[in-house]
Every structure is written in C-alpha cells, then in structure tokens.
PDB file of N, CA and C in Angstrom:
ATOM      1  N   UNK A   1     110.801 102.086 105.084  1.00  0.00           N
ATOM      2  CA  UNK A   1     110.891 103.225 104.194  1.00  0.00           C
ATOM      3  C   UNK A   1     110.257 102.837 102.866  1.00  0.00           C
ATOM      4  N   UNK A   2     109.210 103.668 102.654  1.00  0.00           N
ATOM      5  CA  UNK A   2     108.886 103.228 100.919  1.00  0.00           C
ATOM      6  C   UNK A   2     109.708 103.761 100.039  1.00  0.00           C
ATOM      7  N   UNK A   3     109.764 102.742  99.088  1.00  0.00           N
ATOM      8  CA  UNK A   3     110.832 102.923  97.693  1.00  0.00           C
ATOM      9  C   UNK A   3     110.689 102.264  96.631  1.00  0.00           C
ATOM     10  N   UNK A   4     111.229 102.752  95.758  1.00  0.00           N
ATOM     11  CA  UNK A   4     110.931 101.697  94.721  1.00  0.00           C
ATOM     12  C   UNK A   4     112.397 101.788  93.617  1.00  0.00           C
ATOM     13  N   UNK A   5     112.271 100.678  92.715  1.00  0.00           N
ATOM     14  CA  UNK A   5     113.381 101.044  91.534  1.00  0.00           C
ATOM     15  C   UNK A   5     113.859 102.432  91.252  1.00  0.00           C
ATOM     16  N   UNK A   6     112.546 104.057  91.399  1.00  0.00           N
ATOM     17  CA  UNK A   6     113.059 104.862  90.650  1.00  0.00           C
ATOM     18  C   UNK A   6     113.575 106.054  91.809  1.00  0.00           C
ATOM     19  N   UNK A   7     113.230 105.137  93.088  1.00  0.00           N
ATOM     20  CA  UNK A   7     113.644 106.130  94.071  1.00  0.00           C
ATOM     21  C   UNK A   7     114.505 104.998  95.338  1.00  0.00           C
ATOM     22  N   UNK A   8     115.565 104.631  95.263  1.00  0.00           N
ATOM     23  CA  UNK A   8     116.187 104.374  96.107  1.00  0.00           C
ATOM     24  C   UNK A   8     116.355 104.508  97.301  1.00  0.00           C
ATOM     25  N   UNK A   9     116.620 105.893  97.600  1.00  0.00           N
ATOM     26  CA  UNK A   9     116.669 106.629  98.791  1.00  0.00           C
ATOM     27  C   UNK A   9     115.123 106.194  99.251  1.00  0.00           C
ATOM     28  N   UNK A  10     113.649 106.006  98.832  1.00  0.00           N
ATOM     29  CA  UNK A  10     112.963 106.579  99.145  1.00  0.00           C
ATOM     30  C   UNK A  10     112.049 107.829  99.004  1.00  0.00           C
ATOM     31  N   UNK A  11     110.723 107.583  98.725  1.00  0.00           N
ATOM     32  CA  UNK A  11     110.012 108.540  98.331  1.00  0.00           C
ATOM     33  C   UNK A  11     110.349 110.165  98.664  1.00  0.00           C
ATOM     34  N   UNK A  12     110.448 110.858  97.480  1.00  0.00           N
ATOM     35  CA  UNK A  12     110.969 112.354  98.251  1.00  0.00           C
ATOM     36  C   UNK A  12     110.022 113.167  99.483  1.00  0.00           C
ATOM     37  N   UNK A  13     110.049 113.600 100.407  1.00  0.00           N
ATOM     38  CA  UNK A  13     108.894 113.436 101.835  1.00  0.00           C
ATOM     39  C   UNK A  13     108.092 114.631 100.858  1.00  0.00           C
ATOM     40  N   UNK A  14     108.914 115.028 100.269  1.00  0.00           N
ATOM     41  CA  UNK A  14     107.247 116.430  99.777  1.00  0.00           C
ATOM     42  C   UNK A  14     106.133 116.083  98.803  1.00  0.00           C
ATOM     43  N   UNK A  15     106.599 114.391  98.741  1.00  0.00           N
ATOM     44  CA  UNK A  15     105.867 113.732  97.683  1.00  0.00           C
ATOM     45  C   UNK A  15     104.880 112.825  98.557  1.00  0.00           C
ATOM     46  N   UNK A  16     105.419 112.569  99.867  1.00  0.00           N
ATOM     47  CA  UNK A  16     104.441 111.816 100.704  1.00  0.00           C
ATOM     48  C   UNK A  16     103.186 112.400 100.629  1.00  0.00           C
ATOM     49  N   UNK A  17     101.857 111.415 100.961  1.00  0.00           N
ATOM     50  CA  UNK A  17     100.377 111.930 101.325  1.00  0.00           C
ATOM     51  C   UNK A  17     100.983 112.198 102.665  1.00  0.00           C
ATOM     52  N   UNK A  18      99.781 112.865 103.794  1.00  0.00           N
ATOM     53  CA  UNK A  18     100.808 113.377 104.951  1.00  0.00           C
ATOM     54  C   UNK A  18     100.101 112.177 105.693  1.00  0.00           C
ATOM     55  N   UNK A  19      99.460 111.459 105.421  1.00  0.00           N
ATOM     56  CA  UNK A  19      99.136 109.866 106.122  1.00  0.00           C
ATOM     57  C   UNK A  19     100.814 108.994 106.318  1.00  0.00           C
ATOM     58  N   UNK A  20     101.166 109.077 105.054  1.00  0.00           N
ATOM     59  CA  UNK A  20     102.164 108.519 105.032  1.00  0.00           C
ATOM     60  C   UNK A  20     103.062 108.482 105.785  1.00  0.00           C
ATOM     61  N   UNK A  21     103.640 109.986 105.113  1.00  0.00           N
ATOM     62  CA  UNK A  21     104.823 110.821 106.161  1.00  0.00           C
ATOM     63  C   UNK A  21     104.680 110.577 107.445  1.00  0.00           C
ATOM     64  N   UNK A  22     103.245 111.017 108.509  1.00  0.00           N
ATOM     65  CA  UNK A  22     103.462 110.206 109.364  1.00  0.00           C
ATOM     66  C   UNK A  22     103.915 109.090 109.944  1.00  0.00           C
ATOM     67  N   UNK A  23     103.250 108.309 109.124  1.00  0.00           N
ATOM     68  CA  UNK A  23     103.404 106.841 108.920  1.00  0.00           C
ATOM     69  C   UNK A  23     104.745 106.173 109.252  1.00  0.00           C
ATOM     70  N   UNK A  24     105.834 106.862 107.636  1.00  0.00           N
ATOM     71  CA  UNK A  24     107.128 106.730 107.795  1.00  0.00           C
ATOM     72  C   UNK A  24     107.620 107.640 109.005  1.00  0.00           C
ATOM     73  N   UNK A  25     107.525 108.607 109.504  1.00  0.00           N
ATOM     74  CA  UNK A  25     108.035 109.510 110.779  1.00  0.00           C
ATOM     75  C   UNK A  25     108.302 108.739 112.238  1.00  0.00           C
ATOM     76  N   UNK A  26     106.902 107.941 111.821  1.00  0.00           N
ATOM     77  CA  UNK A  26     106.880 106.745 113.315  1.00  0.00           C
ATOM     78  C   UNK A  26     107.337 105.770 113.263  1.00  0.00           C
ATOM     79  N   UNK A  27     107.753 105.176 112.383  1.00  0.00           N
ATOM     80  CA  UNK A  27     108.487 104.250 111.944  1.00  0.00           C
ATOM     81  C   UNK A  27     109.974 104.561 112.253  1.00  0.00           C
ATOM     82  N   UNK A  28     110.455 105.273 111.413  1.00  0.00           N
ATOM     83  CA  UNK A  28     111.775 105.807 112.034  1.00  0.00           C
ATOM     84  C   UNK A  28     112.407 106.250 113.067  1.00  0.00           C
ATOM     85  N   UNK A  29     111.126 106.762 113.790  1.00  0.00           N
ATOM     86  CA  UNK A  29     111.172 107.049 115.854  1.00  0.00           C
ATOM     87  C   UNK A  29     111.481 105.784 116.177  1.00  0.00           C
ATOM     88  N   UNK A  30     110.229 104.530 116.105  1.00  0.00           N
ATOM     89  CA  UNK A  30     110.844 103.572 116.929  1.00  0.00           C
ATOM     90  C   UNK A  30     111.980 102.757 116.380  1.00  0.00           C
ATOM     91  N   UNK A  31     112.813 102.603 115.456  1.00  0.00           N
ATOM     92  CA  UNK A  31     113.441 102.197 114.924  1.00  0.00           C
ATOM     93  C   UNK A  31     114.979 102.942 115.502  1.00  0.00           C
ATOM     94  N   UNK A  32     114.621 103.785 115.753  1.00  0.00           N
ATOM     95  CA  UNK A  32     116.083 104.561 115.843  1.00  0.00           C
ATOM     96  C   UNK A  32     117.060 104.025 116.686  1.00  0.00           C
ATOM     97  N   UNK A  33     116.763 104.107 117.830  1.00  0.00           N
ATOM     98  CA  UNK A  33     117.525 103.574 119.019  1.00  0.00           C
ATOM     99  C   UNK A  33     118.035 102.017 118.444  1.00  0.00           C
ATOM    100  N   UNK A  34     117.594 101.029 117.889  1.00  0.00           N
ATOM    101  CA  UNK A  34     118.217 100.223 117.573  1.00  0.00           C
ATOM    102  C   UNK A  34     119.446 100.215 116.574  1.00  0.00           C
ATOM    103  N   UNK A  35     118.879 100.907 115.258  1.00  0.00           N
ATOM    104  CA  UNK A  35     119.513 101.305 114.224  1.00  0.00           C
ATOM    105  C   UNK A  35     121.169 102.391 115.183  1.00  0.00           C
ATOM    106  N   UNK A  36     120.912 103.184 115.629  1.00  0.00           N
ATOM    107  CA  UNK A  36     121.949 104.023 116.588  1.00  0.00           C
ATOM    108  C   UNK A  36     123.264 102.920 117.309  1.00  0.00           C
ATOM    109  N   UNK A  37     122.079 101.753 117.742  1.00  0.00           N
ATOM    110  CA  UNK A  37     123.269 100.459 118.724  1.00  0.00           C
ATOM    111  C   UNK A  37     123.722 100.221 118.023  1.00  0.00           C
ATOM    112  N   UNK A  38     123.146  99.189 117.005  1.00  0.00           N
ATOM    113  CA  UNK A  38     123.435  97.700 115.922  1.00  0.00           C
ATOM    114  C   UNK A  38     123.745  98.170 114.509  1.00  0.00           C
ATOM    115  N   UNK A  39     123.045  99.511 114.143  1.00  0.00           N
ATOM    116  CA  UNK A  39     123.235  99.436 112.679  1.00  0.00           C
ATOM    117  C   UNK A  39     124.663 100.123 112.135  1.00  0.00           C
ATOM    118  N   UNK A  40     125.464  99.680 110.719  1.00  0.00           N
ATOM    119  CA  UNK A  40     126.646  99.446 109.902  1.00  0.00           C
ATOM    120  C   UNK A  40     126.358 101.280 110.103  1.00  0.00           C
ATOM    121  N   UNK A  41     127.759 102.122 109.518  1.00  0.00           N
ATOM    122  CA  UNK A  41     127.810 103.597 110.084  1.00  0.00           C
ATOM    123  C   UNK A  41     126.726 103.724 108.444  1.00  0.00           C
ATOM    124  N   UNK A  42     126.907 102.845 107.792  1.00  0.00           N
ATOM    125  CA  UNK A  42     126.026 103.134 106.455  1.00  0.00           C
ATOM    126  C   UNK A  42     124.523 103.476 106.381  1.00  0.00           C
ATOM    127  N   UNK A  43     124.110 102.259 107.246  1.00  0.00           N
ATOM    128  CA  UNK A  43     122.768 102.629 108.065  1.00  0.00           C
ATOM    129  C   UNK A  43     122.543 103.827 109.136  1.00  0.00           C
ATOM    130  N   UNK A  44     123.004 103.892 109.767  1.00  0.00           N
ATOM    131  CA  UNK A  44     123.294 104.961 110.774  1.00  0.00           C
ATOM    132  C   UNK A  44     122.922 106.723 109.812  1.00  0.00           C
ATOM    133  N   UNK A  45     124.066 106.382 109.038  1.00  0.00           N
ATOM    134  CA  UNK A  45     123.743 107.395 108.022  1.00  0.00           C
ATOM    135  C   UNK A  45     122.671 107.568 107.437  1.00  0.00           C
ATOM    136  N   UNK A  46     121.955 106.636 106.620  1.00  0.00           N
ATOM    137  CA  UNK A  46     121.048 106.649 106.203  1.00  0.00           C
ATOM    138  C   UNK A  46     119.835 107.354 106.548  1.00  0.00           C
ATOM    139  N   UNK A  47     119.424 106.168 108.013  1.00  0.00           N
ATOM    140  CA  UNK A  47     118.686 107.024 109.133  1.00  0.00           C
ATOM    141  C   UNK A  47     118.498 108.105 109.049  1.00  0.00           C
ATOM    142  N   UNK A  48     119.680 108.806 109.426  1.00  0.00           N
ATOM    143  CA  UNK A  48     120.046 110.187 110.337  1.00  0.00           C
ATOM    144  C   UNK A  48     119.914 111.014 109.064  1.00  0.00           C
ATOM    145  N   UNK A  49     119.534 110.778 107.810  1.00  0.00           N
ATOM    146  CA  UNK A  49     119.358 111.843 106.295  1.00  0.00           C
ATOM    147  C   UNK A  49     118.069 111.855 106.422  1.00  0.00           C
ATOM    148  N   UNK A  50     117.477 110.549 106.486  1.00  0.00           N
ATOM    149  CA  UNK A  50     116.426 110.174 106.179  1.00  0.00           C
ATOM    150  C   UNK A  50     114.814 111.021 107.116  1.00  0.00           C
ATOM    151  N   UNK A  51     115.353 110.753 108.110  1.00  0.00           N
ATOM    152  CA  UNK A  51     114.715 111.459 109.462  1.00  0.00           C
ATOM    153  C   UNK A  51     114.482 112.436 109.247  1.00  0.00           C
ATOM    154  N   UNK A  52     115.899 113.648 108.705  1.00  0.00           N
ATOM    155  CA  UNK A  52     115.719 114.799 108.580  1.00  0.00           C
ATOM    156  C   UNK A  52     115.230 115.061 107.959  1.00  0.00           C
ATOM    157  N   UNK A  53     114.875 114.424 106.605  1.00  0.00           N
ATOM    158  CA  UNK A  53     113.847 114.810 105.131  1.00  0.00           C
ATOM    159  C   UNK A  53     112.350 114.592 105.762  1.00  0.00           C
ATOM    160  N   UNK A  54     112.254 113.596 106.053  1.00  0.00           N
ATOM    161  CA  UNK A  54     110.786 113.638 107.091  1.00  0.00           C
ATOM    162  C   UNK A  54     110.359 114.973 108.133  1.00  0.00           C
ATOM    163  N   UNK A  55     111.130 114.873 109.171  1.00  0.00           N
ATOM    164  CA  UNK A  55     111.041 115.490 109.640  1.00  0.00           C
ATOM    165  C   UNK A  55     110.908 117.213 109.108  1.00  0.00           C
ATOM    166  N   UNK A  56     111.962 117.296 108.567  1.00  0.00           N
ATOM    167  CA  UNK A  56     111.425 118.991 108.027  1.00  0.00           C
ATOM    168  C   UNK A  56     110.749 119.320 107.031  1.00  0.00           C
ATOM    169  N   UNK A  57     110.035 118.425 106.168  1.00  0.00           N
ATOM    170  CA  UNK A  57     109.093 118.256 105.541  1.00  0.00           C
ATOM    171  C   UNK A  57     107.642 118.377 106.489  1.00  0.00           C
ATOM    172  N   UNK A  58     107.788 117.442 107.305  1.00  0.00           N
ATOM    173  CA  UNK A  58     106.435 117.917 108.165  1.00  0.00           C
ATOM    174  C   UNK A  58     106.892 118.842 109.328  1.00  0.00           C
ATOM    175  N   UNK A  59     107.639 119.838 109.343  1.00  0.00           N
ATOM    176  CA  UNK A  59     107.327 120.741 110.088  1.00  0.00           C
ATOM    177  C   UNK A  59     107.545 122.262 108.845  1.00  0.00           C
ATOM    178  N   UNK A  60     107.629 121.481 107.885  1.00  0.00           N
ATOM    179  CA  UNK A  60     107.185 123.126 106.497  1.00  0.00           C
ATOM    180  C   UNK A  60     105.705 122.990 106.342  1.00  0.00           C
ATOM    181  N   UNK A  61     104.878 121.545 106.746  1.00  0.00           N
ATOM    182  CA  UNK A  61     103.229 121.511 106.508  1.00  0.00           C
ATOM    183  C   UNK A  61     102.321 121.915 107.958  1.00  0.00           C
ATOM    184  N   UNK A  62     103.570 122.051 108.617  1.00  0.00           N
ATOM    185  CA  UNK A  62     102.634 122.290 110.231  1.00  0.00           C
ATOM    186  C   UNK A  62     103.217 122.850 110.921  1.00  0.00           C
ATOM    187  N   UNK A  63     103.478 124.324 110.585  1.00  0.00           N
ATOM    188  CA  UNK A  63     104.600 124.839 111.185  1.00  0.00           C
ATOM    189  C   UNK A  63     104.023 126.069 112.718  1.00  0.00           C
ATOM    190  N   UNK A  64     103.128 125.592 112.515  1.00  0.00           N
ATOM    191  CA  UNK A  64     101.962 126.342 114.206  1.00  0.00           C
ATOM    192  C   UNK A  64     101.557 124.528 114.722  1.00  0.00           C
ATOM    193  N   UNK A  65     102.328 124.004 114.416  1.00  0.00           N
ATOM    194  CA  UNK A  65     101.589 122.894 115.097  1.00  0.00           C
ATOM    195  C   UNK A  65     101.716 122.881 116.974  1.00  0.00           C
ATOM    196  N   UNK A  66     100.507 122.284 117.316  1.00  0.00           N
ATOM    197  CA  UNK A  66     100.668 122.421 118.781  1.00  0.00           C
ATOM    198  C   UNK A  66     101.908 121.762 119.803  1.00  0.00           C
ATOM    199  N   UNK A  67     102.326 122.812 120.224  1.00  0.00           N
ATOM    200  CA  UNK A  67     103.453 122.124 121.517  1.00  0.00           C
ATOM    201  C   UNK A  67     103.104 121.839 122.819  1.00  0.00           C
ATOM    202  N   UNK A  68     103.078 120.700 123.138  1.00  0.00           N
ATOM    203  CA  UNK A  68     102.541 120.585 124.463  1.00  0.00           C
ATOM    204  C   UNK A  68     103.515 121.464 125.476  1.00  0.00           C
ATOM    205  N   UNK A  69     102.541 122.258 126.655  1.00  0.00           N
ATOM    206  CA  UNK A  69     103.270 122.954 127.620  1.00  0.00           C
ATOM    207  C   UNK A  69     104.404 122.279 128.151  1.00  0.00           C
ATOM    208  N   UNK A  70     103.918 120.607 128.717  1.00  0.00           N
ATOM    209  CA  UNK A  70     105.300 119.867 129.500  1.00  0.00           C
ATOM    210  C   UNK A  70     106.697 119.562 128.564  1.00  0.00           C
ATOM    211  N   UNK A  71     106.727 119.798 127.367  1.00  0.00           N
ATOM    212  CA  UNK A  71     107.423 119.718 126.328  1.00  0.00           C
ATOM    213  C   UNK A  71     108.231 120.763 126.470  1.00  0.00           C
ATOM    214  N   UNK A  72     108.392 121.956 126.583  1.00  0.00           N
ATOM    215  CA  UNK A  72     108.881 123.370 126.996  1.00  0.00           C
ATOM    216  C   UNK A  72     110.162 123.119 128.038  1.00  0.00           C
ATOM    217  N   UNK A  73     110.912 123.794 128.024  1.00  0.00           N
ATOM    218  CA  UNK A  73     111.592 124.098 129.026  1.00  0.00           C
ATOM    219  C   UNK A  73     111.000 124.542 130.232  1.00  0.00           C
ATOM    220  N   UNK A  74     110.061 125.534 130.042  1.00  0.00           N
ATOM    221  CA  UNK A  74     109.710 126.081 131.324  1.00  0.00           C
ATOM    222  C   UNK A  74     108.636 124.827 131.731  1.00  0.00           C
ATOM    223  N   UNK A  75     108.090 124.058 131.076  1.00  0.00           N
ATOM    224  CA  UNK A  75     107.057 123.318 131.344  1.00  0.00           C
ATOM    225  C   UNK A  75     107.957 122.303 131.788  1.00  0.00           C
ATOM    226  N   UNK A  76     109.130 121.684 131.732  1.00  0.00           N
ATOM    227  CA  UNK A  76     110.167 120.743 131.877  1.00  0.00           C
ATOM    228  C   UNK A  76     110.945 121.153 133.848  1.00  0.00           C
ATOM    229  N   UNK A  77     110.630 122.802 133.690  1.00  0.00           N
ATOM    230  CA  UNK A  77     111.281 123.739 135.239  1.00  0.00           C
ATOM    231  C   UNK A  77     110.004 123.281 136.434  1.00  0.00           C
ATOM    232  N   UNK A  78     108.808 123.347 135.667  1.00  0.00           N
ATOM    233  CA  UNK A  78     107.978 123.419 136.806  1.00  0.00           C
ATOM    234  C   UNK A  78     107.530 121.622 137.219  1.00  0.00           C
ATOM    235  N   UNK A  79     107.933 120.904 136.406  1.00  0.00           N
ATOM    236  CA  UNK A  79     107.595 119.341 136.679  1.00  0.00           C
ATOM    237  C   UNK A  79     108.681 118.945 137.988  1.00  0.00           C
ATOM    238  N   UNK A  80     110.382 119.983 137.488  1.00  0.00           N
ATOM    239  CA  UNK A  80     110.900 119.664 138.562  1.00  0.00           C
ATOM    240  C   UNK A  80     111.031 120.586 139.811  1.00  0.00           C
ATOM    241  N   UNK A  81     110.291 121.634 139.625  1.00  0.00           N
ATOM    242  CA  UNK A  81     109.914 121.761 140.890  1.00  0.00           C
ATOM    243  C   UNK A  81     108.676 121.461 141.872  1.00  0.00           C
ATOM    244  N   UNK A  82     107.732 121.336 140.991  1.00  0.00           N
ATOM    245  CA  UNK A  82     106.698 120.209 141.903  1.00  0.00           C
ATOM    246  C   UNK A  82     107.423 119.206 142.282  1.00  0.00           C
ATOM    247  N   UNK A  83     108.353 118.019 141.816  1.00  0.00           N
ATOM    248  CA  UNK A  83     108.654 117.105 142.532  1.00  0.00           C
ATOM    249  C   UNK A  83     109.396 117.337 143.757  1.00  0.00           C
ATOM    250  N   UNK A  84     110.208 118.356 143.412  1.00  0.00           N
ATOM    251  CA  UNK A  84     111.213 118.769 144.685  1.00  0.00           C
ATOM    252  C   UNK A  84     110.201 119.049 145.987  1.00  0.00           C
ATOM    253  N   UNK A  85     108.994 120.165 145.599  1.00  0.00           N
ATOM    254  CA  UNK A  85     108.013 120.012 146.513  1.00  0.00           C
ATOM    255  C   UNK A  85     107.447 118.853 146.985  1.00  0.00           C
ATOM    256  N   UNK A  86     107.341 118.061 146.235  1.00  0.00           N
ATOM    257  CA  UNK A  86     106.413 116.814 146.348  1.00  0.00           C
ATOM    258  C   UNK A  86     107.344 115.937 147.617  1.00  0.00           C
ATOM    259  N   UNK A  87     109.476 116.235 147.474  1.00  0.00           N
ATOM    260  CA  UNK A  87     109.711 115.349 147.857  1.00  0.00           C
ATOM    261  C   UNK A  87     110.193 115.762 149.123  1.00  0.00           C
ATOM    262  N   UNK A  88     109.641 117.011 149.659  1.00  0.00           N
ATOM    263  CA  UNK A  88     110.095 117.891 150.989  1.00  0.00           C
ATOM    264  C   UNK A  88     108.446 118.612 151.342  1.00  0.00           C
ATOM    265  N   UNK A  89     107.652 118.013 151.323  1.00  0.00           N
ATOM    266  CA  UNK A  89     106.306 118.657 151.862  1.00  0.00           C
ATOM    267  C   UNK A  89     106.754 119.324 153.220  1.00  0.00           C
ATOM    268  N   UNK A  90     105.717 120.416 153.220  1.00  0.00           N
ATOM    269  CA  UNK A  90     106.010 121.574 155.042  1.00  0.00           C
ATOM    270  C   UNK A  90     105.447 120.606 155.849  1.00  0.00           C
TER     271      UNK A  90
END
C-alpha cells in the first residue's frame, strides 16, 4: 500500500494515477487470501476498508467496463451445462 507520514491509511484511491490504482488493486487480490488466514482482525480490517476504497474508486472511472460473458451467471449456466453434456455424450 503506498503511504506516507501525511497519509497513513494510504493514498486516498481518487488521488491514485489509475496505473497505480491498478497496481495497488493487484496487489491486494493476491495478498488477500493470506491476509484472510494469518492476518491480526486489525489487518483483516484494514484490508477489507482498503479494497473497498480501491475497488469503488475504479469502478466510478470505468463504470461500462467490459464483463467477460463466462463471468455472468448465465455464462457460469452454460459452462455447466456443456460439461454435463461433455460428461454423458449420446
């Protein structure tokens, strides 16, 4: 997380370049699952504020951003029904 003396928490995300924000966004993805096992409920917390300032910060700058079809529910219905096909061919 970038920070400094006058920001503790961390840069405010509407202040990020959106290089950044990314930057920090992916950072905090792979980080999570560990932080979730191992980290103090302080950390945990942290995280879980932190994420969200990212996160809805870049979805107020990209808010038509593209959704992949398999991402969808219905795109999530038809993966499992090809397999079901896949796993009972005629």
């Amino acid at each position: 997380m970038l920070h400094s003396d006058s920001h503790p928490d961390g840069i405010p995300a509407a202040d990020l370049e959106t290089d950044v924000l990314l930057h920090e966004l992916e950072h905090l993805h792979r980080t999570r699952h560990e932080t979730f096992l191992y980290g103090s409920e302080e950390a945990l917390y942290r995280h879980t504020l932190r994420s969200g300032q990212l996160e809805a910060e870049y979805l107020r700058r990209f808010p038509y951003r593209h959704v992949a079809p398999g991402r969808t529910r219905t795109g999530a219905r038809a993966r499992e029904a090809a397999a079901r096909i896949a796993e009972h061919p005629a």
